[in-house]
N, C-alpha and C. Protein backbone atom coordinates (compact mmCIF):
# COMPACT_ATOMS: atom_id res chain seq x y z
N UNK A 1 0.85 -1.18 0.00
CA UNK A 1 0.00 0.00 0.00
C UNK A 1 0.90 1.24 0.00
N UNK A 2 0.59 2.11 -1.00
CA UNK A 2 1.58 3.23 -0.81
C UNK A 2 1.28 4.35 0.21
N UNK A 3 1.79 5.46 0.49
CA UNK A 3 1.57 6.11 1.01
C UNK A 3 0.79 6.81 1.09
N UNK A 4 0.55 7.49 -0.22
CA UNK A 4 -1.02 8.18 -0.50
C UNK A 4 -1.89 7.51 -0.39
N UNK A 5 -2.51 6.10 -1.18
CA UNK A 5 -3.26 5.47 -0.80
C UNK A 5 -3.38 5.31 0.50
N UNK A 6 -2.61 4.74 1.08
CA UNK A 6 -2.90 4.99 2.68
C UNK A 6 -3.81 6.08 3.59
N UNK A 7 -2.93 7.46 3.08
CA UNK A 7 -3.44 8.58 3.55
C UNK A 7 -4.81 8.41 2.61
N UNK A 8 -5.26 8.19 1.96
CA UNK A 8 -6.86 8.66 1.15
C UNK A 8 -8.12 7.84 2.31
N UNK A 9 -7.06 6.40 2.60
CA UNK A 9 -8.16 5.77 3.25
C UNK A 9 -8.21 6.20 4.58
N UNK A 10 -6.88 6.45 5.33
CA UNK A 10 -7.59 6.93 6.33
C UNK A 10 -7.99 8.62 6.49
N UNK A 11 -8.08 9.09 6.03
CA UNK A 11 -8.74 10.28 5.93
C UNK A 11 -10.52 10.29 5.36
N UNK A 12 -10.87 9.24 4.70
CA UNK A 12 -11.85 9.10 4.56
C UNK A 12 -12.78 8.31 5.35
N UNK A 13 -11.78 7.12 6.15
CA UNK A 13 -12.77 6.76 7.49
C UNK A 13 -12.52 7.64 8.12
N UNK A 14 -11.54 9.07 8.49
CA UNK A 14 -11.86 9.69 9.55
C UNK A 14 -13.04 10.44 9.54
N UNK A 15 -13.14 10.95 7.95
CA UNK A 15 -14.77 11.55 8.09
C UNK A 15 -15.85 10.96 7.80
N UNK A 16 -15.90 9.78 7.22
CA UNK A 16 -16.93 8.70 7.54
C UNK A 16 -16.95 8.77 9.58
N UNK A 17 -16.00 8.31 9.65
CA UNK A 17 -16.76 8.23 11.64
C UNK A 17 -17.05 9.62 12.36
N UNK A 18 -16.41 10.66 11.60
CA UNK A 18 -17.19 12.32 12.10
C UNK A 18 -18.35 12.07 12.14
N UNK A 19 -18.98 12.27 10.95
CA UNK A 19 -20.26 11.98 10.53
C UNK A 19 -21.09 11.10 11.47
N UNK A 20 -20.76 9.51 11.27
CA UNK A 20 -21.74 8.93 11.77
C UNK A 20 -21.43 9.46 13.53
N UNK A 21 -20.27 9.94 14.10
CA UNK A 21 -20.73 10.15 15.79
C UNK A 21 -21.37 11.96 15.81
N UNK A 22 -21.23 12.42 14.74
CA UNK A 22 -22.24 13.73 14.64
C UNK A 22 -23.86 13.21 14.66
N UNK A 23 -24.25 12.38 13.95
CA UNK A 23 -25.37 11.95 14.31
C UNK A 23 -26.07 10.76 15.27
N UNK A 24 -25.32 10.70 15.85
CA UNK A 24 -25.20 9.87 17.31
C UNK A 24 -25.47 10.76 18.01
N UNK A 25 -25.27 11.73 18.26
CA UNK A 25 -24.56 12.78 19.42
C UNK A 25 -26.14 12.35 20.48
N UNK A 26 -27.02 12.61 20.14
CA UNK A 26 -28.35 12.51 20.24
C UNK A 26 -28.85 11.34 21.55
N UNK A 27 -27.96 10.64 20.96
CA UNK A 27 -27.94 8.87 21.34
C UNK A 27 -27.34 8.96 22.98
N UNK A 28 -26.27 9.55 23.51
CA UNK A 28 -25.54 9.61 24.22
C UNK A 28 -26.27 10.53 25.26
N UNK A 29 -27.16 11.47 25.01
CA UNK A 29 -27.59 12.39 26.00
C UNK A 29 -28.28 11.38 27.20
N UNK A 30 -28.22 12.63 28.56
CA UNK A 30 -28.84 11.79 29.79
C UNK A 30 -30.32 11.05 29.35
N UNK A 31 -30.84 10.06 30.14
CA UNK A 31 -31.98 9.78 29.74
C UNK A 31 -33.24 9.83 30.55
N UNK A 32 -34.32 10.97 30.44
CA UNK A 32 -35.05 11.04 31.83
C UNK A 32 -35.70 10.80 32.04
N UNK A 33 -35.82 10.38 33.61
CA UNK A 33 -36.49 9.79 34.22
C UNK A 33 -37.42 9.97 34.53
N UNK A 34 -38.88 11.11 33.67
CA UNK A 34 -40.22 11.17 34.64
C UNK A 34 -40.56 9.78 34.71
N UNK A 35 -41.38 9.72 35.49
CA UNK A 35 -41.93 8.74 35.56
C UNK A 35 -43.56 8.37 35.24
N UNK A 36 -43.93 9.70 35.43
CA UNK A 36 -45.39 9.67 35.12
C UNK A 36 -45.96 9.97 33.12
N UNK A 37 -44.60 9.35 32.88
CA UNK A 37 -44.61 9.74 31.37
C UNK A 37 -44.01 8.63 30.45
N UNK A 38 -42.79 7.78 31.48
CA UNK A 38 -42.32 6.59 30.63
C UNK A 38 -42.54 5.59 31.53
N UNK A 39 -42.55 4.13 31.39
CA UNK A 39 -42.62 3.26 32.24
C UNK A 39 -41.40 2.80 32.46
N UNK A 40 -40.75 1.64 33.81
CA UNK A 40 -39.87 1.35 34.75
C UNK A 40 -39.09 0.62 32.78
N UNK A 41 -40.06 -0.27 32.19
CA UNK A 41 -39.05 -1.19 31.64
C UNK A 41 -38.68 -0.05 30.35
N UNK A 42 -39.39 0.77 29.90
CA UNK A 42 -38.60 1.76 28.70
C UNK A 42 -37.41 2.55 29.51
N UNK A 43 -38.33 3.07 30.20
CA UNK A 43 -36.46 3.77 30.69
C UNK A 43 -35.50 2.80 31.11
N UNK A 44 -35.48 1.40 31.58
CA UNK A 44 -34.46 0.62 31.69
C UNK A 44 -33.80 0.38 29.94
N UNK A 45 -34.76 0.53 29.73
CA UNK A 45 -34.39 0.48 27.35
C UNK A 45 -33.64 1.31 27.56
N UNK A 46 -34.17 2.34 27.96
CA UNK A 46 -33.40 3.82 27.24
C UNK A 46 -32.30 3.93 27.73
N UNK A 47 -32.01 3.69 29.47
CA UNK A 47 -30.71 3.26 29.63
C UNK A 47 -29.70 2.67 29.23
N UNK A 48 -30.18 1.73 29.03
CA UNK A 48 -29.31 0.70 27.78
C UNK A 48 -28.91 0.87 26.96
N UNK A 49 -29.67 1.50 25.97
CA UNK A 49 -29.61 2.17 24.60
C UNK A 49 -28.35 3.17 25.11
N UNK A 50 -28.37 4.40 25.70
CA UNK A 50 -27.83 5.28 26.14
C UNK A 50 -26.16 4.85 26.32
N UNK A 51 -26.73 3.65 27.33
CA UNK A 51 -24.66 2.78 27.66
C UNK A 51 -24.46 2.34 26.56
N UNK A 52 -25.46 1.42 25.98
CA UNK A 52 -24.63 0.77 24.59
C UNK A 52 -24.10 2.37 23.36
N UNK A 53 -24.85 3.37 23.54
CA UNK A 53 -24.14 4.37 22.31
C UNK A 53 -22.88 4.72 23.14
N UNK A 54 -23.13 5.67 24.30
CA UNK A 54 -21.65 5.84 24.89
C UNK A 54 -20.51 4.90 24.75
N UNK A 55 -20.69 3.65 24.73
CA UNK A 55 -19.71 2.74 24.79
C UNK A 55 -19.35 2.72 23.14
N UNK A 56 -20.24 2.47 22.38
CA UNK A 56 -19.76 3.16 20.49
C UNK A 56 -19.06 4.61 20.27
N UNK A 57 -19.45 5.26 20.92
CA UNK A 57 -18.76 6.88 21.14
C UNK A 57 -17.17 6.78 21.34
N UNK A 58 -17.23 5.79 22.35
CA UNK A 58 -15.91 5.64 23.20
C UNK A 58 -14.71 5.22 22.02
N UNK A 59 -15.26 3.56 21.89
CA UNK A 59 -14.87 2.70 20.79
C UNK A 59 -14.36 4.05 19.08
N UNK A 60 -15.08 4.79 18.73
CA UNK A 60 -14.97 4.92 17.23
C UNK A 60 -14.03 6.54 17.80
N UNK A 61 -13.97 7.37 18.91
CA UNK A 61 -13.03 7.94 19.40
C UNK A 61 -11.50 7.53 19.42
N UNK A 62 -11.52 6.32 19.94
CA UNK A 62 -9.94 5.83 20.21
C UNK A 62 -9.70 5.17 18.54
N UNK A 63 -10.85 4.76 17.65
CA UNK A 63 -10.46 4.57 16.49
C UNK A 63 -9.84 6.07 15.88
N UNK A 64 -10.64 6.95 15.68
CA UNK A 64 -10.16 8.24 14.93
C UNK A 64 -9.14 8.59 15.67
N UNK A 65 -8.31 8.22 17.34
CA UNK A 65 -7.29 8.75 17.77
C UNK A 65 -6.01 7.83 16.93
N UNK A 66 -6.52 6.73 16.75
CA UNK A 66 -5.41 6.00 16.26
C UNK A 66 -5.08 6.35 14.67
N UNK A 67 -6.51 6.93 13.57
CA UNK A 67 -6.37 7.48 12.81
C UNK A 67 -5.36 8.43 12.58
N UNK A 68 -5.51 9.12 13.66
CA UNK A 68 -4.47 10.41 13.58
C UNK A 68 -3.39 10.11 13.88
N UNK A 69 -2.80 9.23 14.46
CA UNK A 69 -1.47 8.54 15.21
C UNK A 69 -1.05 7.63 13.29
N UNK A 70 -1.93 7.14 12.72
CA UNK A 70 -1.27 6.47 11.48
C UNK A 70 -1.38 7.73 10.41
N UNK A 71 -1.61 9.11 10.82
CA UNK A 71 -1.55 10.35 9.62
C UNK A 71 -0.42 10.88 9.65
N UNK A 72 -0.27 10.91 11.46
CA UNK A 72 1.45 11.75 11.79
C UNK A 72 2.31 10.55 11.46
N UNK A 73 2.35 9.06 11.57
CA UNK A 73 3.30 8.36 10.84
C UNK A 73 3.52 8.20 9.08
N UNK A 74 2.05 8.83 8.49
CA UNK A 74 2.08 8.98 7.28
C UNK A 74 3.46 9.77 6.94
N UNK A 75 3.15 11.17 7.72
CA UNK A 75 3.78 12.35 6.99
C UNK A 75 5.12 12.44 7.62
N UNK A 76 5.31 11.33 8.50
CA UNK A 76 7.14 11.47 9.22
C UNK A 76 7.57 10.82 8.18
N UNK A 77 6.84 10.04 7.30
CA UNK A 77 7.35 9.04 6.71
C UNK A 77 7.68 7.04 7.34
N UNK A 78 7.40 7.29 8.43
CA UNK A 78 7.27 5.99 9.70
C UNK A 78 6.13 4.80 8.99
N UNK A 79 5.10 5.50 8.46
CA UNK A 79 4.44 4.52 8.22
C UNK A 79 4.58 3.48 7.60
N UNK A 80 3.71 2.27 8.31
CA UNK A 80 4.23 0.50 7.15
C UNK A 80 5.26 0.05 8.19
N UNK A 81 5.51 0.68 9.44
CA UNK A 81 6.73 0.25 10.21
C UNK A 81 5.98 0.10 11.55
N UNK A 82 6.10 -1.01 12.29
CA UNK A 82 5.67 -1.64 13.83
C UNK A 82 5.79 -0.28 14.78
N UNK A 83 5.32 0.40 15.61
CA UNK A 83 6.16 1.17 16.56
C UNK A 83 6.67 0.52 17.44
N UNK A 84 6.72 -0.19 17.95
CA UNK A 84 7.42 -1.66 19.11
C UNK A 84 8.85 -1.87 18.53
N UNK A 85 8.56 -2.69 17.42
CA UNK A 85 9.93 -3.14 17.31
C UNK A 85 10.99 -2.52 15.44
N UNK A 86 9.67 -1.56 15.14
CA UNK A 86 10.46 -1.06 13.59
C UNK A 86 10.24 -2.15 12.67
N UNK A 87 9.85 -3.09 12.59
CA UNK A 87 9.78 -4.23 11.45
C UNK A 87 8.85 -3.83 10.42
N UNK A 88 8.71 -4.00 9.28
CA UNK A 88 7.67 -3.33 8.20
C UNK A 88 6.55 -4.32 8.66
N UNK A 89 5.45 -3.56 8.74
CA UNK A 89 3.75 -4.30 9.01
C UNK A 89 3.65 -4.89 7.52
N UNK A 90 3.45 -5.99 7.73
CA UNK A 90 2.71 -6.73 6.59
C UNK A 90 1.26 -5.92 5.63
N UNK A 91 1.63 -6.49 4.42
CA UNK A 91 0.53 -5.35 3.54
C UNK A 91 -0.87 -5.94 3.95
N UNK A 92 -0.76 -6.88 3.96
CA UNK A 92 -2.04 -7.98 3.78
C UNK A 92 -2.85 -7.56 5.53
N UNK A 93 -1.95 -7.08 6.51
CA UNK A 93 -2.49 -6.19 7.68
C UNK A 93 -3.04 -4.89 7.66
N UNK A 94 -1.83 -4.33 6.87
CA UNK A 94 -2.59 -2.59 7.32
C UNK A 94 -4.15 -2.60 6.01
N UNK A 95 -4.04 -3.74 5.31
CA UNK A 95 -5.28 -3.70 4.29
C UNK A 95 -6.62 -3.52 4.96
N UNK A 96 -6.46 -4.78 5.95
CA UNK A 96 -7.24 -5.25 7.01
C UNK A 96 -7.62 -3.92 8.03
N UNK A 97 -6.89 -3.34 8.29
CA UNK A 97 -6.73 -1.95 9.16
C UNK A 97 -5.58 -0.74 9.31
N UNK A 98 -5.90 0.03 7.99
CA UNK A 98 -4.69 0.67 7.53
C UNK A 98 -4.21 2.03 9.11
N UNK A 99 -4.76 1.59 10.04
CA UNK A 99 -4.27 2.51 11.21
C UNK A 99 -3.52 1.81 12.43
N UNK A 100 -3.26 0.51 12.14
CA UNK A 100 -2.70 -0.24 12.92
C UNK A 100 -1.19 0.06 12.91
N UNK A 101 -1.16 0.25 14.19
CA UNK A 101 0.62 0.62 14.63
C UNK A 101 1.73 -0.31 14.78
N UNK A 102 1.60 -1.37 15.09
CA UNK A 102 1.95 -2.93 15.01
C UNK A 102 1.73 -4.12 14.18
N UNK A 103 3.34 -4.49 13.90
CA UNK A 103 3.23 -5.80 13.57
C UNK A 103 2.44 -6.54 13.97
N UNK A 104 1.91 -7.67 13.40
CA UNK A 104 1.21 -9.33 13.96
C UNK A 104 2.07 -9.66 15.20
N UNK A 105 3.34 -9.67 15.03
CA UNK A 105 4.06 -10.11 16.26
C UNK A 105 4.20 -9.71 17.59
N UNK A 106 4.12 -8.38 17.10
CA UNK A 106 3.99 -7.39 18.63
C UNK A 106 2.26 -7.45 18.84
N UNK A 107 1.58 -7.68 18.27
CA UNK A 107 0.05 -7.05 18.72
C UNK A 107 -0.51 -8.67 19.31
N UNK A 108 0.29 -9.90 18.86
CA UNK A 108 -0.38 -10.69 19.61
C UNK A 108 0.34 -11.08 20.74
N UNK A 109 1.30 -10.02 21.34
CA UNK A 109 2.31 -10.25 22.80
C UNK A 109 1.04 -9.89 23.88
């Protein structure tokens, strides 16, 4: 994978996942509790609903952080290289997940 290619893809899941947690945002707000308006088992839903988006929020955050961690290795020129041990990442990996910072070897220690 070359370098540009690289950079196209991840720059385009980074704003593919803007997007979809811009319209999440919604998902994550508190969830309230009248009571004389929802019943015990919807608001236990809505709770749920609420943890399960926060916990997607969380998840596609530390993805776009790692995005940006494989943009600044784009442009040092680092990228395609393990940060652990420097060994070139296999192509047939970063295909799989072109923001991965590690070799196979180091990521299954």
């Amino acid at each position: 994978m070359t370098m540009a290619n690289a950079k196209t893809l991840l720059l385009n899941r980074k704003i593919e996942l803007q997007a979809i947690m811009k319209s999440c945002e919604e998902d994550e707000k508190p969830v309230e509790l009248d009571q004389s308006r929802v019943g015990r088992l919807s608001r236990m839903d809505a709770l749920q609903g609420q943890a399960l988006a926060q916990e997607t929020a969380r998840r596609r955050k530390n993805e776009l952080s790692r995005i940006d961690a494989a943009l600044i290795r784009v442009e040092s020129g680092d990228y395609g290289y393990c940060v652990n041990c420097d060994e070139e990442i296999a192509e047939k990996r970063l295909n799989v997940d072109p923001s991965t910072p590690l070799c196979i070897g180091c990521a299954s220690l």
